[in-house]
N, C-alpha and C. Protein backbone atom coordinates (compact mmCIF):
# COMPACT_ATOMS: atom_id res chain seq x y z
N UNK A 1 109.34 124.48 136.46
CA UNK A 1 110.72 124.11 136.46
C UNK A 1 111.62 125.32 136.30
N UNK A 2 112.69 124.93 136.24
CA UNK A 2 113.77 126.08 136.30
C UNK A 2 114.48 125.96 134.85
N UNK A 3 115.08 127.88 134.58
CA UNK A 3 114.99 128.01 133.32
C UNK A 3 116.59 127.39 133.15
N UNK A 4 116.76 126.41 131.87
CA UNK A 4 118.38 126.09 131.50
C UNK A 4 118.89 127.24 130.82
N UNK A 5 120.08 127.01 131.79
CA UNK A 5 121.58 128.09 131.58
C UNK A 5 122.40 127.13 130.81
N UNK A 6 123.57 127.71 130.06
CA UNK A 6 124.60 127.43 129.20
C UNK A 6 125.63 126.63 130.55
N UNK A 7 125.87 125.49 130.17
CA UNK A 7 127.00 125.04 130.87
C UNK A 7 126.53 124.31 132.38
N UNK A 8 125.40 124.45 132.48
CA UNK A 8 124.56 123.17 133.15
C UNK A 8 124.90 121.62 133.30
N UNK A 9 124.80 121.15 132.25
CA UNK A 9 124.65 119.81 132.04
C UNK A 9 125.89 119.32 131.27
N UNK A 10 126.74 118.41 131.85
CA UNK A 10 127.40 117.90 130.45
C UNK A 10 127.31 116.11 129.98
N UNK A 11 128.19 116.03 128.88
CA UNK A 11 127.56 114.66 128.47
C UNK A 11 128.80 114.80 127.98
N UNK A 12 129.28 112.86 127.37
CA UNK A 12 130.71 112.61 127.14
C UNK A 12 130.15 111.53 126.59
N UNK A 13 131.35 111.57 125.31
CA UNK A 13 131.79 110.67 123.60
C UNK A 13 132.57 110.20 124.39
N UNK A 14 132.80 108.67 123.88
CA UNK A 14 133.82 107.84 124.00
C UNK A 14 133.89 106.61 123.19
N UNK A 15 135.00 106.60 123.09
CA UNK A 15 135.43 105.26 121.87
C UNK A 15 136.28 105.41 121.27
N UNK A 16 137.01 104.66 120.56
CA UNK A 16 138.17 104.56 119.99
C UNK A 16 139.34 105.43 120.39
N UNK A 17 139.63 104.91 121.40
CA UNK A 17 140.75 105.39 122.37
C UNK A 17 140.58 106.38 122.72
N UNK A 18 139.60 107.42 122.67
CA UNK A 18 139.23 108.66 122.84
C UNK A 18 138.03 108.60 124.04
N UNK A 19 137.80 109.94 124.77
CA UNK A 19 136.87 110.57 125.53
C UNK A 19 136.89 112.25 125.80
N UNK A 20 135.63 112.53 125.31
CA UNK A 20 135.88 113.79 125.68
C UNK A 20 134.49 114.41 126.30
N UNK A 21 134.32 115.38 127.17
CA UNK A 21 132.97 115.76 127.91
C UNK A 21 132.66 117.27 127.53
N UNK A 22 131.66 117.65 127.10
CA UNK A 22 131.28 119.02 126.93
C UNK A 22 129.66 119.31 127.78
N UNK A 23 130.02 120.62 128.16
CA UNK A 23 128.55 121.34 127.93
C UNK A 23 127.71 121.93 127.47
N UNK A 24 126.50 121.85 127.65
CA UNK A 24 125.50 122.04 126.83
C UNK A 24 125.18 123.72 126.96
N UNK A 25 124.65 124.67 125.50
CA UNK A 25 124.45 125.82 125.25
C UNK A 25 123.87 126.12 125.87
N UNK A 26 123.07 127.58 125.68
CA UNK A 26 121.93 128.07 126.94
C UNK A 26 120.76 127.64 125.83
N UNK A 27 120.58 127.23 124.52
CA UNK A 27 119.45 126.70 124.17
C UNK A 27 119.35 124.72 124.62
N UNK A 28 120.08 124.12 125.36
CA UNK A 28 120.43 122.75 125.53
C UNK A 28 121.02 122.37 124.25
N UNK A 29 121.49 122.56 123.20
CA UNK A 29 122.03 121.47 122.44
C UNK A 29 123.77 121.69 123.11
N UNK A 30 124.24 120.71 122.32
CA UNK A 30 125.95 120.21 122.53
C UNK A 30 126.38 119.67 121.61
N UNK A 31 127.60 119.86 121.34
CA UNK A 31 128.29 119.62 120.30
C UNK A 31 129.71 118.53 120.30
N UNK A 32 130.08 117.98 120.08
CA UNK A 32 131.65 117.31 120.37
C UNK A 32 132.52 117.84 119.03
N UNK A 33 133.38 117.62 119.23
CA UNK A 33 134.77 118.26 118.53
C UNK A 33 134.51 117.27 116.94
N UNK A 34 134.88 117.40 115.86
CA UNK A 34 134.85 116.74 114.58
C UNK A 34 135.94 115.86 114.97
N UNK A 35 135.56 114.73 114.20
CA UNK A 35 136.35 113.20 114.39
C UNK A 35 136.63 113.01 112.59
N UNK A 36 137.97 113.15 112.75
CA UNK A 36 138.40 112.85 111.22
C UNK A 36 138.60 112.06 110.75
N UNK A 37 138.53 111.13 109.80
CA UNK A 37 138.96 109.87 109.17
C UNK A 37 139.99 109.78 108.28
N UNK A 38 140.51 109.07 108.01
CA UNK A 38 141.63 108.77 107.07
C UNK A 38 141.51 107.33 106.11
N UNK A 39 142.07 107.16 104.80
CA UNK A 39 142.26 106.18 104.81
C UNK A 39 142.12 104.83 105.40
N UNK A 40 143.19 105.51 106.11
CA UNK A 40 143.15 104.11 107.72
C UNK A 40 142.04 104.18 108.12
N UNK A 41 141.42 104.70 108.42
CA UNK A 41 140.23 104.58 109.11
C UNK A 41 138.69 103.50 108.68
N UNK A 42 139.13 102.93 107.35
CA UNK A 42 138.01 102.12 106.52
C UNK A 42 137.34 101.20 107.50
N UNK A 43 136.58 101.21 107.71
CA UNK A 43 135.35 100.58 108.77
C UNK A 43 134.68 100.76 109.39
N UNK A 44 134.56 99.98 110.81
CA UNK A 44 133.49 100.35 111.56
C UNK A 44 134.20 100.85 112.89
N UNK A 45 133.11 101.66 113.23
CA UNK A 45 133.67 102.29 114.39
C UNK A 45 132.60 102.78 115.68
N UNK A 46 132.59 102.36 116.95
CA UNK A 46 131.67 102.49 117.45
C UNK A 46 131.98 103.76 119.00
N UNK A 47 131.39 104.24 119.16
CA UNK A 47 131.31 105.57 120.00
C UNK A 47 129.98 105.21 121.04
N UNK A 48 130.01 105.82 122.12
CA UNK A 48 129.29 105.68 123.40
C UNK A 48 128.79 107.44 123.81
N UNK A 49 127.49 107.98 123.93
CA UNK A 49 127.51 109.00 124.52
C UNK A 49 125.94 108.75 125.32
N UNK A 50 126.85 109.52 126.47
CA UNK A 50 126.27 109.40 127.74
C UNK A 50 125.66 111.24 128.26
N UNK A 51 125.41 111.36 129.21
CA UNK A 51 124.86 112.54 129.74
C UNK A 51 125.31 112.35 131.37
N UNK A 52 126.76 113.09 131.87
CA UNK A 52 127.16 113.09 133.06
C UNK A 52 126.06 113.28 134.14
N UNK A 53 126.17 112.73 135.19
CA UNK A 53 125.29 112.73 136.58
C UNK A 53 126.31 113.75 137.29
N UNK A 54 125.59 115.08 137.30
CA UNK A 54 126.14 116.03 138.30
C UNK A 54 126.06 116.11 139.36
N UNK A 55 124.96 115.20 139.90
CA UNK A 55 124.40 115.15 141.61
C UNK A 55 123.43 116.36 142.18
N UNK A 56 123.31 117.46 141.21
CA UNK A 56 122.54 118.38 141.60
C UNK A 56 121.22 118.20 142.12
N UNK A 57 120.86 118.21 143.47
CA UNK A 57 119.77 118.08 144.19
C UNK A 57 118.77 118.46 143.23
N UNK A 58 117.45 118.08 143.10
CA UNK A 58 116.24 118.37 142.30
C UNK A 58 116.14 117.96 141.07
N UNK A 59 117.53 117.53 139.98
CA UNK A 59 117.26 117.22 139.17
C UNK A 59 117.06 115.42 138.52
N UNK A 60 116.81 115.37 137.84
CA UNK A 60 117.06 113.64 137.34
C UNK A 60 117.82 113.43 135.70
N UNK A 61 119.00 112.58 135.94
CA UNK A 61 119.64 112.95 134.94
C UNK A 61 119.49 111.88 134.04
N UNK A 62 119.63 111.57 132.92
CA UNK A 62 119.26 110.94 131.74
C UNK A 62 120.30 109.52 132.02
N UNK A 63 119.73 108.32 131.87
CA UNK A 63 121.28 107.57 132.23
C UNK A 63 120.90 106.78 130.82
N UNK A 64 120.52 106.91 129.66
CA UNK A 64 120.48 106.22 128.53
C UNK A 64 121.90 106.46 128.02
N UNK A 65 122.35 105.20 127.38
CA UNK A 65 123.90 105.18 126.78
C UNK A 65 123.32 104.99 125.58
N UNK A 66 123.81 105.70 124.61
CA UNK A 66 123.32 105.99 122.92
C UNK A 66 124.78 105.54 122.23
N UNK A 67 124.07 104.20 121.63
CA UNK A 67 125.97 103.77 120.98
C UNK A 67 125.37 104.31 119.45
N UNK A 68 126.70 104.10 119.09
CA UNK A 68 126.91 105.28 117.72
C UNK A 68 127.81 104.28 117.16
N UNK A 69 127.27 103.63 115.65
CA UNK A 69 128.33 103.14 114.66
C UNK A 69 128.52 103.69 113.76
N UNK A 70 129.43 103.74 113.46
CA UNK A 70 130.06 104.98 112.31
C UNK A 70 130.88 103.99 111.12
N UNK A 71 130.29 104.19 109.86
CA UNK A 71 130.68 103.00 108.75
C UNK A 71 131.51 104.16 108.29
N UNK A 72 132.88 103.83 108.05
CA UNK A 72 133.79 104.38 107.22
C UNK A 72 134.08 103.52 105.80
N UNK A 73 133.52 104.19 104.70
CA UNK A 73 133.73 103.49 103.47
C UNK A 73 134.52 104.40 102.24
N UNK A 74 135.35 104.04 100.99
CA UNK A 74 136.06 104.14 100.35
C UNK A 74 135.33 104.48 98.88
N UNK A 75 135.24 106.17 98.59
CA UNK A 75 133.89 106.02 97.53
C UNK A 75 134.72 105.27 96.15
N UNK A 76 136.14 105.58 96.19
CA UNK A 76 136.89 105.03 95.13
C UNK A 76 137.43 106.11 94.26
N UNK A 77 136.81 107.62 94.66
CA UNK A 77 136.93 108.37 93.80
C UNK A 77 137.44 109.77 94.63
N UNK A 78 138.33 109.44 95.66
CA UNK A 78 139.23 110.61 96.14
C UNK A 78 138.41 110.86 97.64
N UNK A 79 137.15 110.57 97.96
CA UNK A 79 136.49 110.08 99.10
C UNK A 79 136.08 109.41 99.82
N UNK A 80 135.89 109.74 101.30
CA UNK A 80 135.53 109.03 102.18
C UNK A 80 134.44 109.02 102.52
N UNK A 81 133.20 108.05 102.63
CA UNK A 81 132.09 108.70 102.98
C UNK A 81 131.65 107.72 104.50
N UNK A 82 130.93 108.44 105.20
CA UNK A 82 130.75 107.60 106.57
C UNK A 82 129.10 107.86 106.57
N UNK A 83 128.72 107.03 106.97
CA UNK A 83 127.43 106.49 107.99
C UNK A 83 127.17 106.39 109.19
N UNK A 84 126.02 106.24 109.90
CA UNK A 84 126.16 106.00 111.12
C UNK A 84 124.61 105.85 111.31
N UNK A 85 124.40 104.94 112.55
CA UNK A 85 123.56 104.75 113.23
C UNK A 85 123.62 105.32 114.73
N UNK A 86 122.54 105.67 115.45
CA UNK A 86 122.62 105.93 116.67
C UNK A 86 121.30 104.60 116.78
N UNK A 87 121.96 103.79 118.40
CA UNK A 87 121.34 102.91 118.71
C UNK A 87 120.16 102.24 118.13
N UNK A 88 120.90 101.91 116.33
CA UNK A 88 120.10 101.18 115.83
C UNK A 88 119.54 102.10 114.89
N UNK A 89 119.18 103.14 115.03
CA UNK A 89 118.62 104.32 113.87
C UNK A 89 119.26 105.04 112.68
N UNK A 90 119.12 104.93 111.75
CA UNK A 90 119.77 105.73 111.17
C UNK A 90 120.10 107.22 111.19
N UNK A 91 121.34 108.03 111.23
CA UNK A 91 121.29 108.91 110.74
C UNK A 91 120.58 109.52 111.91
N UNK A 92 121.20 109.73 112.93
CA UNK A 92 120.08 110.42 114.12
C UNK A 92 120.67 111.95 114.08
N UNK A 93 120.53 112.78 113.28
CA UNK A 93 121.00 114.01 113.38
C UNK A 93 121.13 114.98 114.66
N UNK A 94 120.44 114.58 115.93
CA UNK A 94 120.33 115.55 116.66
C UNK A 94 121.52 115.58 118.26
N UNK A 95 122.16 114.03 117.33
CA UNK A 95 123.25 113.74 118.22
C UNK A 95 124.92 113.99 117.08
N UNK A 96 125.02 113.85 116.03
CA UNK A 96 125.56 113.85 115.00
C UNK A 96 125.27 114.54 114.13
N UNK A 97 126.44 115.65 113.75
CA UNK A 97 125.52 116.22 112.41
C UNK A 97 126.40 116.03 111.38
N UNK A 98 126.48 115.80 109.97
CA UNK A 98 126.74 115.36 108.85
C UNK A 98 128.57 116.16 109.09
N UNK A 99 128.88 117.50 109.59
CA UNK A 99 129.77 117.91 109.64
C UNK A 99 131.37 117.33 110.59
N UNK A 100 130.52 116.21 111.09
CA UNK A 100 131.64 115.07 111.78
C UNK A 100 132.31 114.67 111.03
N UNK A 101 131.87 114.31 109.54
CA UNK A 101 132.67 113.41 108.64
C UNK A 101 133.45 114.39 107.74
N UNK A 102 133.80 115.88 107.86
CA UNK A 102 134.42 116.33 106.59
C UNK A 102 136.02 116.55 107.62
């Protein structure tokens, strides 16, 4: 196969009135922008990420949709703390990393 370059592939968050698409490093991971919470924000919240179809001859692109719930809860004590599942899993770090929620 052929070796991955930085900016190859991209993939796109979406949900809560939001969408945004990035590409992936020259090691393949990707990152999306931090999603802040507030107050307001106490609940649930669900997100969609996908992996764009570039059309590039030879390749095959991933068409799994990975939903993402994100529990926004009230520790009572000056914090917010959030949770999340990726499609059912807890805590899937390699799509989410703990640094979404600060």
């Amino acid at each position: 196969g052929r070796a991955l370059a930085a900016e190859q592939f991209s993939f796109t968050l979406s949900g809560e009135n939001m969408t945004e698409t990035v590409t992936n490093a020259a090691d393949g991971s990707f990152a999306f922008s931090p999603i802040e919470y507030t107050l307001a924000d106490v609940g649930e919240h669900e997100y969609t990420v996908t992996e764009v179809n570039g059309g590039l001859h030879g390749y095959t692109y991933d068409d799994t949709v990975y939903t993402i719930k994100v529990t926004v809860t009230d520790s009572g004590e000056g914090d917010l703390l959030a949770t999340y599942t990726v499609n059912g899993e807890a805590n899937k770090e390699y799509i989410i990393t703990p640094s979404l929620f600060d």
